[in-house]
C-alpha atoms as a PDB file:
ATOM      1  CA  UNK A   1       0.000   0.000   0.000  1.00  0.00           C
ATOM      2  CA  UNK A   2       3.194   2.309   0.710  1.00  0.00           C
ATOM      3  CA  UNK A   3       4.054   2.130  -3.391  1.00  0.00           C
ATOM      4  CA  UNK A   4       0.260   3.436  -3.779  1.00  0.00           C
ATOM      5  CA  UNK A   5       0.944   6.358  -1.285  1.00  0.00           C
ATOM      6  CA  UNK A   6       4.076   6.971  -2.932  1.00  0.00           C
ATOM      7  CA  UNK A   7       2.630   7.122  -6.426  1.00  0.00           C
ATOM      8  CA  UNK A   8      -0.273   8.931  -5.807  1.00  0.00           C
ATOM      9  CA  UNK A   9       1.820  11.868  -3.403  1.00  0.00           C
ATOM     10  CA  UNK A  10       4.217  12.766  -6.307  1.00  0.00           C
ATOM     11  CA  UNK A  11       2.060  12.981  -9.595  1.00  0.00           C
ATOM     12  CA  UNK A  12      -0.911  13.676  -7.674  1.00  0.00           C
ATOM     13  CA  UNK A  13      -3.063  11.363  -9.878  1.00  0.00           C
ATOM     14  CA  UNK A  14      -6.165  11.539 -11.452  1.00  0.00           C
ATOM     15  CA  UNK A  15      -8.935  12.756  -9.171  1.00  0.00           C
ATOM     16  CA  UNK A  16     -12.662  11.452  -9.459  1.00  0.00           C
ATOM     17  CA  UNK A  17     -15.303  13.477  -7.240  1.00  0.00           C
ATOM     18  CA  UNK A  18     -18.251  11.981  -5.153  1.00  0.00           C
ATOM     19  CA  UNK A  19     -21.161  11.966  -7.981  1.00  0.00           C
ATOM     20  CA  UNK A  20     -23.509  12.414  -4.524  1.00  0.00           C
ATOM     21  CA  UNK A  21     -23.140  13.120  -1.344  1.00  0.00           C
ATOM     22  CA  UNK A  22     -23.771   9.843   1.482  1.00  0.00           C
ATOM     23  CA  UNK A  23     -22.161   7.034   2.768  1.00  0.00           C
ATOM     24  CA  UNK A  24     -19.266   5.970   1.105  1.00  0.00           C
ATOM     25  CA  UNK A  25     -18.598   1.625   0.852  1.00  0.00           C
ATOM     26  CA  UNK A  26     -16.065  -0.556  -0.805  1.00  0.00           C
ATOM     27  CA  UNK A  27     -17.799  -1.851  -4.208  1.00  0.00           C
ATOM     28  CA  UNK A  28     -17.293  -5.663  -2.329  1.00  0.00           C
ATOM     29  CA  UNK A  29     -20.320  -4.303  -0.064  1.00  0.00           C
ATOM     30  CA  UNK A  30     -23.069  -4.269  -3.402  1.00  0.00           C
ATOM     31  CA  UNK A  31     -25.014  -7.242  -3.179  1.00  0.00           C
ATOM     32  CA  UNK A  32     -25.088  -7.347  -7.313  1.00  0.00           C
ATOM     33  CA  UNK A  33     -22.258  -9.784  -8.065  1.00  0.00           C
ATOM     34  CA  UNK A  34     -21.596  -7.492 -11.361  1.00  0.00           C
ATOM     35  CA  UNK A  35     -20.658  -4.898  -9.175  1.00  0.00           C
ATOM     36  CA  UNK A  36     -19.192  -6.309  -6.113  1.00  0.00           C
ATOM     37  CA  UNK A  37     -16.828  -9.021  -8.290  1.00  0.00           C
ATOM     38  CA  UNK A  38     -15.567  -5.937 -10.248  1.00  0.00           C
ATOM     39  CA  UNK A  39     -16.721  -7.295 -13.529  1.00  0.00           C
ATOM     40  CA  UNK A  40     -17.217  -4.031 -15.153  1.00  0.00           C
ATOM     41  CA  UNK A  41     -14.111  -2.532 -13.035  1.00  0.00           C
ATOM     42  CA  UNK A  42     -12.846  -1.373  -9.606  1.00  0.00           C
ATOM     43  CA  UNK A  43     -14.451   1.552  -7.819  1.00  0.00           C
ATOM     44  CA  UNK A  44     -16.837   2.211  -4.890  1.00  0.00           C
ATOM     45  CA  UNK A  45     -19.864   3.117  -3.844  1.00  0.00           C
ATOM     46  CA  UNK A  46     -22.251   5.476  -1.820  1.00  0.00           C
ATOM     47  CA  UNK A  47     -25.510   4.974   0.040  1.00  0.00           C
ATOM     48  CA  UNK A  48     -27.046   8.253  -1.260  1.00  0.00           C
ATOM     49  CA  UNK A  49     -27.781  10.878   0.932  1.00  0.00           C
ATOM     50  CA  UNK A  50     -29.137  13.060  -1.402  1.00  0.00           C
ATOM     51  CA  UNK A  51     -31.537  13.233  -5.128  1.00  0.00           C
ATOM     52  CA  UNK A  52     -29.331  14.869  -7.081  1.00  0.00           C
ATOM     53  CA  UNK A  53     -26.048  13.673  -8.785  1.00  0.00           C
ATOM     54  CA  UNK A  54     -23.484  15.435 -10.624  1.00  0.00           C
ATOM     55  CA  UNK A  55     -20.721  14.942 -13.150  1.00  0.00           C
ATOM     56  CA  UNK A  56     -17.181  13.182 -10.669  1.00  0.00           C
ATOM     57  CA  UNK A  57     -14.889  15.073 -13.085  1.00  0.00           C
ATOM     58  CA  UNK A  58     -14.781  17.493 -16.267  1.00  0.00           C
ATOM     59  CA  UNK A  59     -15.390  15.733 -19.339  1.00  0.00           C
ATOM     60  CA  UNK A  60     -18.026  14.237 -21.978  1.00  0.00           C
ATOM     61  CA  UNK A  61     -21.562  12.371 -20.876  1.00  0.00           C
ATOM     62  CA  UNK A  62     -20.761   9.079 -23.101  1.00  0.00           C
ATOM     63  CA  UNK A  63     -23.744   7.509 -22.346  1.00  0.00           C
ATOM     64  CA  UNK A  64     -27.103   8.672 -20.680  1.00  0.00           C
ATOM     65  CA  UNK A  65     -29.878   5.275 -19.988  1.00  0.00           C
ATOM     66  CA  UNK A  66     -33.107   6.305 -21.179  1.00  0.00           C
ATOM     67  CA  UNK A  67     -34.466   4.902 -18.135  1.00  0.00           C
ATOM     68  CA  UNK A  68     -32.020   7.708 -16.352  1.00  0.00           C
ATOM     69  CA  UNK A  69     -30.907   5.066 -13.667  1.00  0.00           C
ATOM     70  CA  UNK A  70     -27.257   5.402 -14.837  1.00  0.00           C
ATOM     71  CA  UNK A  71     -25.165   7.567 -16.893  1.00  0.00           C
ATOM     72  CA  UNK A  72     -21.574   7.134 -18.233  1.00  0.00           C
ATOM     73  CA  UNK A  73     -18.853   9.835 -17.953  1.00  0.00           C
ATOM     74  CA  UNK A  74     -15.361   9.744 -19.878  1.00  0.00           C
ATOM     75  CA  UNK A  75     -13.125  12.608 -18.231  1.00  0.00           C
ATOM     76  CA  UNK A  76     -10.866  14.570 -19.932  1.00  0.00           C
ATOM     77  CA  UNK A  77      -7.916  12.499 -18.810  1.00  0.00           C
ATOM     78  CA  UNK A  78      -9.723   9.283 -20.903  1.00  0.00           C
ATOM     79  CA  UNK A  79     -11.427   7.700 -17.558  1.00  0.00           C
ATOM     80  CA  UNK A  80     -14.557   6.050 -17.967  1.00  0.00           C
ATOM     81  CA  UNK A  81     -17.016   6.397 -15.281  1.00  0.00           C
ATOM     82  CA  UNK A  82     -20.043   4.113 -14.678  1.00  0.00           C
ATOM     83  CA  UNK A  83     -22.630   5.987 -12.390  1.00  0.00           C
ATOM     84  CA  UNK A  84     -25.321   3.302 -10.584  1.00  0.00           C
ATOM     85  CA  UNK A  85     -28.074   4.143  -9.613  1.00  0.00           C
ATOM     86  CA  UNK A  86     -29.510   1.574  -7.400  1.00  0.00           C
ATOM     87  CA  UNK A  87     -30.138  -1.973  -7.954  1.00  0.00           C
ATOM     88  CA  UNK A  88     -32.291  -3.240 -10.567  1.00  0.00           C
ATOM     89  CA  UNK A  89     -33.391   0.173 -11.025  1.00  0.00           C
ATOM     90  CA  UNK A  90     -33.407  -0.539 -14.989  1.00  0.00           C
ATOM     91  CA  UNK A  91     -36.861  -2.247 -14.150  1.00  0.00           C
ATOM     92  CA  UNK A  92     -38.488   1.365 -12.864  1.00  0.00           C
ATOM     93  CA  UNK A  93     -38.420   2.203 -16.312  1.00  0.00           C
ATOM     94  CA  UNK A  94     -37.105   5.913 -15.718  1.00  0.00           C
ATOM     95  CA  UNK A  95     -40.146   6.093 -12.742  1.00  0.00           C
ATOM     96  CA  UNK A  96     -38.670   8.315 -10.408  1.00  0.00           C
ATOM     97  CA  UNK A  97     -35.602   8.911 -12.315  1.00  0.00           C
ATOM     98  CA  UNK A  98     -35.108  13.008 -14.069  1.00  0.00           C
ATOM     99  CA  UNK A  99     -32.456  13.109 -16.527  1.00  0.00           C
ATOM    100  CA  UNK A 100     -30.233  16.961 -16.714  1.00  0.00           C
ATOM    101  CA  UNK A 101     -27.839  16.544 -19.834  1.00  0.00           C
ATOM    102  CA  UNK A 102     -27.223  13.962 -22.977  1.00  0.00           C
ATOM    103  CA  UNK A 103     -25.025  12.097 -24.388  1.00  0.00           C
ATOM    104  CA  UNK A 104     -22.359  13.746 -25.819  1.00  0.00           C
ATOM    105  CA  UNK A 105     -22.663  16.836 -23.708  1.00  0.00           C
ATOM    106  CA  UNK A 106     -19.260  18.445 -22.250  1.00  0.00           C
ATOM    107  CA  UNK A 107     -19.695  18.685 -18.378  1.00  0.00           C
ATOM    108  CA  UNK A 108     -17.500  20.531 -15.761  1.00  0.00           C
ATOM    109  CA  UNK A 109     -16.814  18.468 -12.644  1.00  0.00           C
ATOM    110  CA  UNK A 110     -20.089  19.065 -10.429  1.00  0.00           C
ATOM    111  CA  UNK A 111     -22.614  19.958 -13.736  1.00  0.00           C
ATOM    112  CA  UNK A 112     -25.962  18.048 -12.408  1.00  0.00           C
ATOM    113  CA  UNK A 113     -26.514  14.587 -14.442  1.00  0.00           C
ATOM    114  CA  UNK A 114     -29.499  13.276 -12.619  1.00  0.00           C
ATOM    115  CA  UNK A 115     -31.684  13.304 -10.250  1.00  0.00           C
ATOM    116  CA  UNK A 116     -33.842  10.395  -8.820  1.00  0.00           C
ATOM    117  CA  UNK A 117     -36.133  10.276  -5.943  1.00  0.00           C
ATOM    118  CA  UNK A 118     -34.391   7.671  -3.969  1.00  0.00           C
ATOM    119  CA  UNK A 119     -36.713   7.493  -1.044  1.00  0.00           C
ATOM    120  CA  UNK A 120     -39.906   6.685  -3.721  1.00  0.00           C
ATOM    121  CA  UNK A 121     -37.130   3.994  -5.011  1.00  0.00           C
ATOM    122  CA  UNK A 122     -36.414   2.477  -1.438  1.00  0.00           C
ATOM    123  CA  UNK A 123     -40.430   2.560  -1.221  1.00  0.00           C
ATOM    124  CA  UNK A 124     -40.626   0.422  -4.395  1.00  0.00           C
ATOM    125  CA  UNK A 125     -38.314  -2.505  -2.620  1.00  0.00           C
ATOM    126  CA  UNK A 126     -35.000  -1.443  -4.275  1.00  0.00           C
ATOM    127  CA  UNK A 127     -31.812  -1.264  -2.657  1.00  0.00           C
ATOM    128  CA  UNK A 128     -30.657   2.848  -3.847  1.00  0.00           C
ATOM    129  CA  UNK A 129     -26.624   1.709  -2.998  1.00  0.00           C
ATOM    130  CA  UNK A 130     -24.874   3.311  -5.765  1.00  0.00           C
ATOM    131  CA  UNK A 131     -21.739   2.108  -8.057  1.00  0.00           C
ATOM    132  CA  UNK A 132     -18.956   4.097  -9.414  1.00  0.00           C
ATOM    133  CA  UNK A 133     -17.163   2.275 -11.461  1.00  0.00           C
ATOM    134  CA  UNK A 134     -13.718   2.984 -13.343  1.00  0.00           C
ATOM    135  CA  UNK A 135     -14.496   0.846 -16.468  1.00  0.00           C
ATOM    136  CA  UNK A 136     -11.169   1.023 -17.864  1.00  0.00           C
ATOM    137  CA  UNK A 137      -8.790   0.816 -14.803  1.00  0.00           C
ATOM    138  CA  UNK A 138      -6.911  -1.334 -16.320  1.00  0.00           C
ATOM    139  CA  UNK A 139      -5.976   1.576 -18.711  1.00  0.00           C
ATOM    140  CA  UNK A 140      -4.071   2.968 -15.692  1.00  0.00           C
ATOM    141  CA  UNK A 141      -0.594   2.129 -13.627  1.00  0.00           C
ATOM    142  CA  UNK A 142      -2.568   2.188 -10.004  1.00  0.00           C
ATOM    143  CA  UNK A 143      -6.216   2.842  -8.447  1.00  0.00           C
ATOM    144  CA  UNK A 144      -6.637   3.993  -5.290  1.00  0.00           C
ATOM    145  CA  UNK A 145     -10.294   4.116  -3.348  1.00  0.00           C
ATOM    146  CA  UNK A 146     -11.029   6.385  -0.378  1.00  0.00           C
ATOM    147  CA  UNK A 147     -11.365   4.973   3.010  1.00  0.00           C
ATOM    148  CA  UNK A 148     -15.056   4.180   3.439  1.00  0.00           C
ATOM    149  CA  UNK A 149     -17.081   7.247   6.033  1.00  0.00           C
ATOM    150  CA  UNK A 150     -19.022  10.430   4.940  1.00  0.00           C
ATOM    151  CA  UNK A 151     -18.382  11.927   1.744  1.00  0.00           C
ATOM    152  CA  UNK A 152     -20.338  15.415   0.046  1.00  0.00           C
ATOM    153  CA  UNK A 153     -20.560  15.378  -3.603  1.00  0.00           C
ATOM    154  CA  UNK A 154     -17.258  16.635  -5.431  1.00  0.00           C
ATOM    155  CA  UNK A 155     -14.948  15.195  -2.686  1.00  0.00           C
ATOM    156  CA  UNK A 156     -12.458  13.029  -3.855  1.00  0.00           C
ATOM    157  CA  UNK A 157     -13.330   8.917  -4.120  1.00  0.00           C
ATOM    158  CA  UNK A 158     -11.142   7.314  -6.405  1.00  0.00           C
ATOM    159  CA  UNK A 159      -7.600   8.178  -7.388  1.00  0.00           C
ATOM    160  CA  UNK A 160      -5.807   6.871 -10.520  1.00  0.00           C
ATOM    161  CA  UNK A 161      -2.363   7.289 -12.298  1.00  0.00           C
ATOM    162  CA  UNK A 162      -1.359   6.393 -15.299  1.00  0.00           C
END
């Protein structure tokens, strides 16, 4: 873990912001295997504390679900960004769900993406825990996930370098 440190103190890295502010978990705590087994790619999550989320970093929305449960951003420095929200959420059919920009839109770190009314979700039965996922860390020489506690939207969640 020292080499990380080390890594990450000199270049600084690649910074991705809290999409929401809540309760940030390690991605091994989502009970969706997809998510939790890292099979679209390391990250972490957050128990949402809030409606709203916004763009982790500046770059371009690559892909927006119709259904608005999720939405894609690839930063400027070429990371791609999976935004969850909620399990299963796909079958709410964009119920609850308001959708802010689209795809191909150029977003500043913080620009609103979504919002979704995650207590009418938790009402529905579904479980609002919400994955951000790096899809191409592999693309990168280390990843780096904050300690899990209390993070507000825009603070810092994932570090890369490449």
């Amino acid at each position: 873990m020292k080499l990380f440190q080390g890594l990450f103190a000199k270049g600084g890295g690649i910074k991705i912001g809290a999409p929401v502010s809540g309760k940030l978990v390690s991605i091994k705590e989502v009970s969706d295997a997809t998510f939790s087994e890292e099979i679209l790619g390391k990250g972490a999550a957050i128990i949402p504390a809030d409606n709203r989320f916004y763009a982790p970093a500046d770059g371009t929305v690559t892909t927006i679900f119709p259904t608005g449960h999720a939405a894609a951003v690839t930063s400027d420095d070429g990371v791609e960004i999976l935004i969850h929200i909620g399990l299963d959420t796909v079958k709410l059919n964009g119920k609850f769900f308001t959708i802010h920009v689209s795809e191909g839109q150029r977003v500043k770190k913080g620009d609103l993406l979504l919002e979704a009314d995650i207590e009418a979700v938790k009402g529905e039965g579904y479980d609002i825990i919400t994955p951000i996922v790096i899809c191409n860390y592999t693309d990168f020489a280390a990843f780096e996930a904050a300690k899990p506690g209390t993070v507000s939207k825009g603070e810092e969640i994932i570090s890369l370098q490449k």
